[in-house]
C-alpha atoms as a PDB file:
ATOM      1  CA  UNK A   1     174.707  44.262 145.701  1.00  0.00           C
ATOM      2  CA  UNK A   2     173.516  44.417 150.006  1.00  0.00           C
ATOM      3  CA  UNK A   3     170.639  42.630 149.146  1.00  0.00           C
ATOM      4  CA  UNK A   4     172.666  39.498 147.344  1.00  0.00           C
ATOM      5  CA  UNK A   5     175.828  40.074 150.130  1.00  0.00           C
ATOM      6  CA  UNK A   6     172.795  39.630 152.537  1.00  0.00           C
ATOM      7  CA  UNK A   7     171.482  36.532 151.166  1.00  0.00           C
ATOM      8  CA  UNK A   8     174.796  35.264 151.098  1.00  0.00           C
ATOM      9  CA  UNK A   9     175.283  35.778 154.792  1.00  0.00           C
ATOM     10  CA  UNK A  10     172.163  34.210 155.605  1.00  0.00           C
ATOM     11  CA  UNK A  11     173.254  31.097 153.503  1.00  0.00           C
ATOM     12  CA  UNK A  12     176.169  31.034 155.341  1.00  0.00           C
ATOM     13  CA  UNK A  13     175.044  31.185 158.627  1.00  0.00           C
ATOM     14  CA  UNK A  14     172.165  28.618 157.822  1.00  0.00           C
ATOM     15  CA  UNK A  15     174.841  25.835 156.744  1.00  0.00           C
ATOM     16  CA  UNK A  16     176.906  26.733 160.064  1.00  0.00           C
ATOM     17  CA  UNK A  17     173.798  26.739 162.096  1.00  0.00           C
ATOM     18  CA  UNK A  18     173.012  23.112 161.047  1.00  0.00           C
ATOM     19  CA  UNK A  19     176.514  22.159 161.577  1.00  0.00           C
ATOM     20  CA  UNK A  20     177.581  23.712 164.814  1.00  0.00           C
ATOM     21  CA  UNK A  21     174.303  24.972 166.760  1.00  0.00           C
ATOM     22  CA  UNK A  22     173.491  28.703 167.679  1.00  0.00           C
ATOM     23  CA  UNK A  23     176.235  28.616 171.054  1.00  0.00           C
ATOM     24  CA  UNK A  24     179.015  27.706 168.741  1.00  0.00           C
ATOM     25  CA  UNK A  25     178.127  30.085 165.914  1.00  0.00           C
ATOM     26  CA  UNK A  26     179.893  32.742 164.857  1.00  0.00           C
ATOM     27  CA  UNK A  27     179.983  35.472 162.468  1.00  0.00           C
ATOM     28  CA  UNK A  28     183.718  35.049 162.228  1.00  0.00           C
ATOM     29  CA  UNK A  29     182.524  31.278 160.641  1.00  0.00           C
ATOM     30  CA  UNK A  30     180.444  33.613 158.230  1.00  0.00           C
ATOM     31  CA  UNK A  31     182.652  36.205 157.232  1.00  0.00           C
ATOM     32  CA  UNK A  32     185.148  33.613 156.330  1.00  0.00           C
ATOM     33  CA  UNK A  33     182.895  31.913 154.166  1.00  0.00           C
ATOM     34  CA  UNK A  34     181.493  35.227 152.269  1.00  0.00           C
ATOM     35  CA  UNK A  35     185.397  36.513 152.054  1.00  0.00           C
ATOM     36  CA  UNK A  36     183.830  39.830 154.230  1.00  0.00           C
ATOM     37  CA  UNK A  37     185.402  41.213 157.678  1.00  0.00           C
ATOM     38  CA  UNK A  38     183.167  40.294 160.502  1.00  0.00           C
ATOM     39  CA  UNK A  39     182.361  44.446 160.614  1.00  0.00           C
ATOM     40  CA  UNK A  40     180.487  43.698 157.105  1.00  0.00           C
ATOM     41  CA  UNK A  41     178.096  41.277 158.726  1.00  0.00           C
ATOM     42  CA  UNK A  42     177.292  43.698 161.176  1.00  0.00           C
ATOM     43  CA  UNK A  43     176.186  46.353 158.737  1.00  0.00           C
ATOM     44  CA  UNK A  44     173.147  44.026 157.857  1.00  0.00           C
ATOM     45  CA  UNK A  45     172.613  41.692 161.090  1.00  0.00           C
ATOM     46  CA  UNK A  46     173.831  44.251 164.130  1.00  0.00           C
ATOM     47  CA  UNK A  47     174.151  40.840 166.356  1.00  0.00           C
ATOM     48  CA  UNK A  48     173.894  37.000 166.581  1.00  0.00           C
ATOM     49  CA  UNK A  49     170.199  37.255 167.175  1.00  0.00           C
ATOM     50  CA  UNK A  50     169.171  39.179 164.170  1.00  0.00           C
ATOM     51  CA  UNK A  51     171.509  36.953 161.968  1.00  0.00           C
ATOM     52  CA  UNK A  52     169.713  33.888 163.054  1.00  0.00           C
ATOM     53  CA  UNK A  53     165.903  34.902 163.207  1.00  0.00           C
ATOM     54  CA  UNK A  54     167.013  35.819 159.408  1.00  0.00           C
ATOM     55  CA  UNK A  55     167.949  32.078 158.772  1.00  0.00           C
ATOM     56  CA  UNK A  56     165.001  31.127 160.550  1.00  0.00           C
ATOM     57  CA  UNK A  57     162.686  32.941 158.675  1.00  0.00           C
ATOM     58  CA  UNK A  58     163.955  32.147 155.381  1.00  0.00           C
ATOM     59  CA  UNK A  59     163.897  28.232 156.404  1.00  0.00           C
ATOM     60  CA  UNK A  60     160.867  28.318 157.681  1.00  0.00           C
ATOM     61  CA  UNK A  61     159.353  30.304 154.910  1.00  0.00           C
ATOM     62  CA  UNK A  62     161.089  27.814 152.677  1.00  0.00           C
ATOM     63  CA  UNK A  63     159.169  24.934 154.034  1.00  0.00           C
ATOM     64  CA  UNK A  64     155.662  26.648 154.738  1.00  0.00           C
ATOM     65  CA  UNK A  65     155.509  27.507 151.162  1.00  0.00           C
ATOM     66  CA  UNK A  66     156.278  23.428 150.423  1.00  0.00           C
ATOM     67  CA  UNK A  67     153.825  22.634 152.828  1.00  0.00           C
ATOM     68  CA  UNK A  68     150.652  24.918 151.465  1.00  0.00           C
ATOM     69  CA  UNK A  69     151.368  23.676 148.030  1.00  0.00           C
ATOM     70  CA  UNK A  70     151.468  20.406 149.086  1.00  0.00           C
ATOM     71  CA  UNK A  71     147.994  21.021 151.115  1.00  0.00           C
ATOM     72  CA  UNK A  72     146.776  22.296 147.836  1.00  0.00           C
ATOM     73  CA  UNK A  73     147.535  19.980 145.454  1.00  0.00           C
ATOM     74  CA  UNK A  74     144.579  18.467 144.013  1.00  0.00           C
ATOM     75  CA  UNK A  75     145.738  15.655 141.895  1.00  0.00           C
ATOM     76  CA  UNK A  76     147.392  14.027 144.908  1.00  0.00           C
ATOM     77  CA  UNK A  77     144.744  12.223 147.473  1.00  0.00           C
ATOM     78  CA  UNK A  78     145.200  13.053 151.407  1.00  0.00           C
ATOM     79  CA  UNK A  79     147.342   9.388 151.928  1.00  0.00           C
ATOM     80  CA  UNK A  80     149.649  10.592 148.629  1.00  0.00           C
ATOM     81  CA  UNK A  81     150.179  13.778 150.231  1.00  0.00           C
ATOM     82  CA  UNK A  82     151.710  11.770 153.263  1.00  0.00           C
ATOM     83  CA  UNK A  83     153.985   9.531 151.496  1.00  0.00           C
ATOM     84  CA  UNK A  84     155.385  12.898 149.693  1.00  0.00           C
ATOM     85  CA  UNK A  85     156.207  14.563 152.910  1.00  0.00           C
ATOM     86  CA  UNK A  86     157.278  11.585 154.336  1.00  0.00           C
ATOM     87  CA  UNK A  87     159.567  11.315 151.018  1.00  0.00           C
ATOM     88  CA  UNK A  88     160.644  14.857 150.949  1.00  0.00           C
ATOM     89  CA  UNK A  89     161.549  14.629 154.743  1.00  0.00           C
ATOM     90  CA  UNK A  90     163.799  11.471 154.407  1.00  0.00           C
ATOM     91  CA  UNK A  91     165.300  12.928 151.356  1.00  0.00           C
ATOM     92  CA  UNK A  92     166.495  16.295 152.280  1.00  0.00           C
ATOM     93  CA  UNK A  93     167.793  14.894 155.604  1.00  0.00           C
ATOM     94  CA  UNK A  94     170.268  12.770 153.710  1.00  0.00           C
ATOM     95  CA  UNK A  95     171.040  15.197 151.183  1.00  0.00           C
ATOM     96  CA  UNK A  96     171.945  17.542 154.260  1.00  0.00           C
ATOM     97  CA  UNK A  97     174.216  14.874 155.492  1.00  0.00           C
ATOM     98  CA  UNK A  98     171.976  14.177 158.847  1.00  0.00           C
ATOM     99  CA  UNK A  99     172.247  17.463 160.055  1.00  0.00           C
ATOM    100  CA  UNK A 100     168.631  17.478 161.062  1.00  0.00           C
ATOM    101  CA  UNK A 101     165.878  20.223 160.949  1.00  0.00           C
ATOM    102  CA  UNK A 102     167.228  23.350 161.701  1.00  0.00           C
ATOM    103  CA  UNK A 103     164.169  24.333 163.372  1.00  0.00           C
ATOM    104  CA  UNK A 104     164.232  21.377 164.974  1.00  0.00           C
ATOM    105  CA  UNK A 105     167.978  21.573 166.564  1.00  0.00           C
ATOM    106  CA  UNK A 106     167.742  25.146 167.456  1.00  0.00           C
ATOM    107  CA  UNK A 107     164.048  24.489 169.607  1.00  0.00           C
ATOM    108  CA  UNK A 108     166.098  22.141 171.520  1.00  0.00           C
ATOM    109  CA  UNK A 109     169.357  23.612 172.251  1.00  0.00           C
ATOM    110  CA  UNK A 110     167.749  27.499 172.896  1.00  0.00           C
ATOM    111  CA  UNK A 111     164.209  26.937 173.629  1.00  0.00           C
ATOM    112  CA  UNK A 112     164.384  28.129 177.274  1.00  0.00           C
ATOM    113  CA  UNK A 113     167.385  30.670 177.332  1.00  0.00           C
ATOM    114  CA  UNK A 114     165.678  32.663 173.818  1.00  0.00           C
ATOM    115  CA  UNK A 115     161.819  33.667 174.094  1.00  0.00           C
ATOM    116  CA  UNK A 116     161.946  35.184 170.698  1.00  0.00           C
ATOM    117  CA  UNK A 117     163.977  32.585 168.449  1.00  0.00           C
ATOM    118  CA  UNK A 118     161.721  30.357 170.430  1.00  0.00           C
ATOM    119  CA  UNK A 119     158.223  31.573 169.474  1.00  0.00           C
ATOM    120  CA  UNK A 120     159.259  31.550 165.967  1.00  0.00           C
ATOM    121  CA  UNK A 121     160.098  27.942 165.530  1.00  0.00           C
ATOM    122  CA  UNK A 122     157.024  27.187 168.299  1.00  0.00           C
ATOM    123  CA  UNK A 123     155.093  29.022 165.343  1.00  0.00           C
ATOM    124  CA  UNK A 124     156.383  27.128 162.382  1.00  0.00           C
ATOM    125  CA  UNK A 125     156.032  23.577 164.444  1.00  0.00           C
ATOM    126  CA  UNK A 126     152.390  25.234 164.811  1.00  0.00           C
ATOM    127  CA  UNK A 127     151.630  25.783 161.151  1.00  0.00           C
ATOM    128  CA  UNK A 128     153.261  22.643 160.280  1.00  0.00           C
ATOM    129  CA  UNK A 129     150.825  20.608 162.523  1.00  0.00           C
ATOM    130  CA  UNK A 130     148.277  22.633 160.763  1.00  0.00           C
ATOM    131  CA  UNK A 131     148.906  21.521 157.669  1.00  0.00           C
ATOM    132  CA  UNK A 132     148.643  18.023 158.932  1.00  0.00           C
ATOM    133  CA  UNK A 133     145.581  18.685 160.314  1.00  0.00           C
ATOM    134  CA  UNK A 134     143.754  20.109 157.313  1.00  0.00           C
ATOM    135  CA  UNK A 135     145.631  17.289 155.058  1.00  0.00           C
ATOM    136  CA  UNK A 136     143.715  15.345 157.379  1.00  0.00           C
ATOM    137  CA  UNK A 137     140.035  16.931 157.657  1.00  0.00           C
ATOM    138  CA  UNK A 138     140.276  17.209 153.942  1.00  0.00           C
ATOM    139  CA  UNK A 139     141.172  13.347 153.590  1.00  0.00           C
ATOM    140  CA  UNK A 140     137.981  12.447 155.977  1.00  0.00           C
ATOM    141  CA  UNK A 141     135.586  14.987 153.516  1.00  0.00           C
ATOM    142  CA  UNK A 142     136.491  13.247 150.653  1.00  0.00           C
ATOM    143  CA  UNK A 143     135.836   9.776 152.428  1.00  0.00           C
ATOM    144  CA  UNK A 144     139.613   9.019 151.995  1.00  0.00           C
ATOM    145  CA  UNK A 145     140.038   8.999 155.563  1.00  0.00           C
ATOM    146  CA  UNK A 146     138.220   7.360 158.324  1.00  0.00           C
ATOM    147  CA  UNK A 147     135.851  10.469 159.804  1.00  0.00           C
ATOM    148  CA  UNK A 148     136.468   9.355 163.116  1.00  0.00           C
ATOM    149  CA  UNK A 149     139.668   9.468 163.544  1.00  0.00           C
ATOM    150  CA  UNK A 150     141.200  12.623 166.311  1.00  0.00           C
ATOM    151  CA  UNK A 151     142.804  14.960 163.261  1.00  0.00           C
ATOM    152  CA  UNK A 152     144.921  17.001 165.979  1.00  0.00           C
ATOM    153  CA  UNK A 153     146.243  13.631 167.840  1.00  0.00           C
ATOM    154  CA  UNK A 154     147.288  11.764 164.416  1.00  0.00           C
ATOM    155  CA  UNK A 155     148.904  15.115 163.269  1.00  0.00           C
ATOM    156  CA  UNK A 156     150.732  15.744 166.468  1.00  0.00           C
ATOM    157  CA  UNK A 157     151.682  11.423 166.707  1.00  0.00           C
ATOM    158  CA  UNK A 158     153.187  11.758 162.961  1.00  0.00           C
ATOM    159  CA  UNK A 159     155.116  14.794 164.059  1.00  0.00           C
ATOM    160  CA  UNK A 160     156.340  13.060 166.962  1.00  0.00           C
ATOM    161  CA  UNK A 161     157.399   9.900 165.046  1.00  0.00           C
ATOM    162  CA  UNK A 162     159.032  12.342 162.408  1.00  0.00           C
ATOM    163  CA  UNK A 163     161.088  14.936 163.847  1.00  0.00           C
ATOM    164  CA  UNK A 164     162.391  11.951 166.635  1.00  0.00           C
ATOM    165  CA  UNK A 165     163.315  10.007 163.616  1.00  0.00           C
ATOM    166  CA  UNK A 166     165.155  13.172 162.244  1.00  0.00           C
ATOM    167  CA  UNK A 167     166.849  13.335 165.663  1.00  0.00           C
ATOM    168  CA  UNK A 168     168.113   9.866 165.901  1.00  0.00           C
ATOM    169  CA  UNK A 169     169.350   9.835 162.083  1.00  0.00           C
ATOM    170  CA  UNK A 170     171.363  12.993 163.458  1.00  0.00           C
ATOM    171  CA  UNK A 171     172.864  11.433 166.408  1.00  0.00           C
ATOM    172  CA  UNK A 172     173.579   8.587 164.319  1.00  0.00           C
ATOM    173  CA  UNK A 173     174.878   9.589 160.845  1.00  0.00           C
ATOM    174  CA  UNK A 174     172.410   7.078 159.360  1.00  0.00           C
ATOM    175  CA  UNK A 175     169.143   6.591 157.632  1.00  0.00           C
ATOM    176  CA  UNK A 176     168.367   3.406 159.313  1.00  0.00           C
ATOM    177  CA  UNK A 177     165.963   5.340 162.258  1.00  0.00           C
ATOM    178  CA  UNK A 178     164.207   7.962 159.931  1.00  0.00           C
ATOM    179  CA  UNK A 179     163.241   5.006 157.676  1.00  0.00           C
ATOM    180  CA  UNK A 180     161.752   3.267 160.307  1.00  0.00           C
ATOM    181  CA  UNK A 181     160.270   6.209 161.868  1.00  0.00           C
ATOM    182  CA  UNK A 182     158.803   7.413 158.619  1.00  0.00           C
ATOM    183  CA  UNK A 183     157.799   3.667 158.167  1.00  0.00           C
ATOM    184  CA  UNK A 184     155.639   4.333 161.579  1.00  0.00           C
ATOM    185  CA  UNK A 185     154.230   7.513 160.319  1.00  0.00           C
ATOM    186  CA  UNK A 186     153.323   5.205 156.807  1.00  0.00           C
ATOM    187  CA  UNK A 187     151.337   3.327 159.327  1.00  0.00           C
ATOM    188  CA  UNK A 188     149.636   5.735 161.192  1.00  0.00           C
ATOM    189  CA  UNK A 189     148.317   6.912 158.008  1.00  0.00           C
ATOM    190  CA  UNK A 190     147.054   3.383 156.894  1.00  0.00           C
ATOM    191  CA  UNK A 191     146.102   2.407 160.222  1.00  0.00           C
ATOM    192  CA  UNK A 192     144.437   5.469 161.592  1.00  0.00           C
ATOM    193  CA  UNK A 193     143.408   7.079 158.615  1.00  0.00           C
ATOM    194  CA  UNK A 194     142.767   5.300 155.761  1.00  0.00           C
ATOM    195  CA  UNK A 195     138.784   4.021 155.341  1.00  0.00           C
END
């Protein structure tokens, strides 16, 4: 029963962290949603900062496991790979209802006033860069990709085009920038990339 009251908290305060940011979070948001006195939140997160490093995690764990089997899938080539992030990104952004990537908002807003919430979505935007990168390498050693091509500079320019598309279709409450921001990334990948 904890265990699925916990999970139910971090739900919670995932959907209110999208919506509202960490400064205008608050367990009494939770509570309200789990039908649970703020006290009860407190038995399993003893403050904000435990509650949201538990959202983190779980979103970020959510996504590296996406990622890896993405990475390792071998029936898709290294350009197919692409178009399925690129797919999966502009899909779950409108299903969300443009309330960005959690990692995403969070960086920005607490970045410099919370080392360790920080250095866990500096870690994620790490491994997810990875990931680009060996979608990359692996595209060049099957001669999918040009070999030439800088690996770490088209990762980090796709992740660039990306997560500011994300941001603008936030701002905006419309697809209109994330398509043509994906459409960019599309671009690098047949421009930069392809042989």
């Amino acid at each position: 029963m904890k265990q699925n009251m916990r999970d139910q908290i971090i739900d919670s305060a995932m959907q209110h962290l999208y919506r509202m940011g960490y400064n205008r979070f608050s367990f009494a948001y939770v509570a309200k949603d789990c039908g649970i006195a703020k006290a009860s939140i407190h038995y399993h997160f003893p403050n904000k900062d435990s509650l949201v490093i538990a959202v983190i995690e779980k979103y970020t764990n959510e996504r590296r496991k996406f990622l890896a089997v993405l990475r390792d899938n071998q029936e898709l080539n290294a350009a197919e790979k692409f178009d399925k992030l690129f797919d999966y990104a502009f899909d779950h952004i409108i299903a969300m209802n443009y309330v960005g990537c959690l990692a995403g908002n969070l960086g920005l807003e607490i970045s410099e006033t919370n080392q360790n919430i920080r250095s866990l979505i500096n870690d994620f935007m790490n491994y997810k860069a990875k990931i680009l990168v060996d979608i990359i390498e692996a595209g060049k050693k099957t001669g999918y990709f040009k070999k030439k091509s800088d690996s770490k500079q088209v990762a980090q320019s796709i992740m660039a085009s990306l997560e500011g598309g994300i941001v603008i279709s936030k701002i905006s409450k419309s697809p209109d920038m994330l398509a043509t921001a994906l459409n960019v990334c599309r671009n690098i990948v047949r421009n930069d990339l392809l042989v």
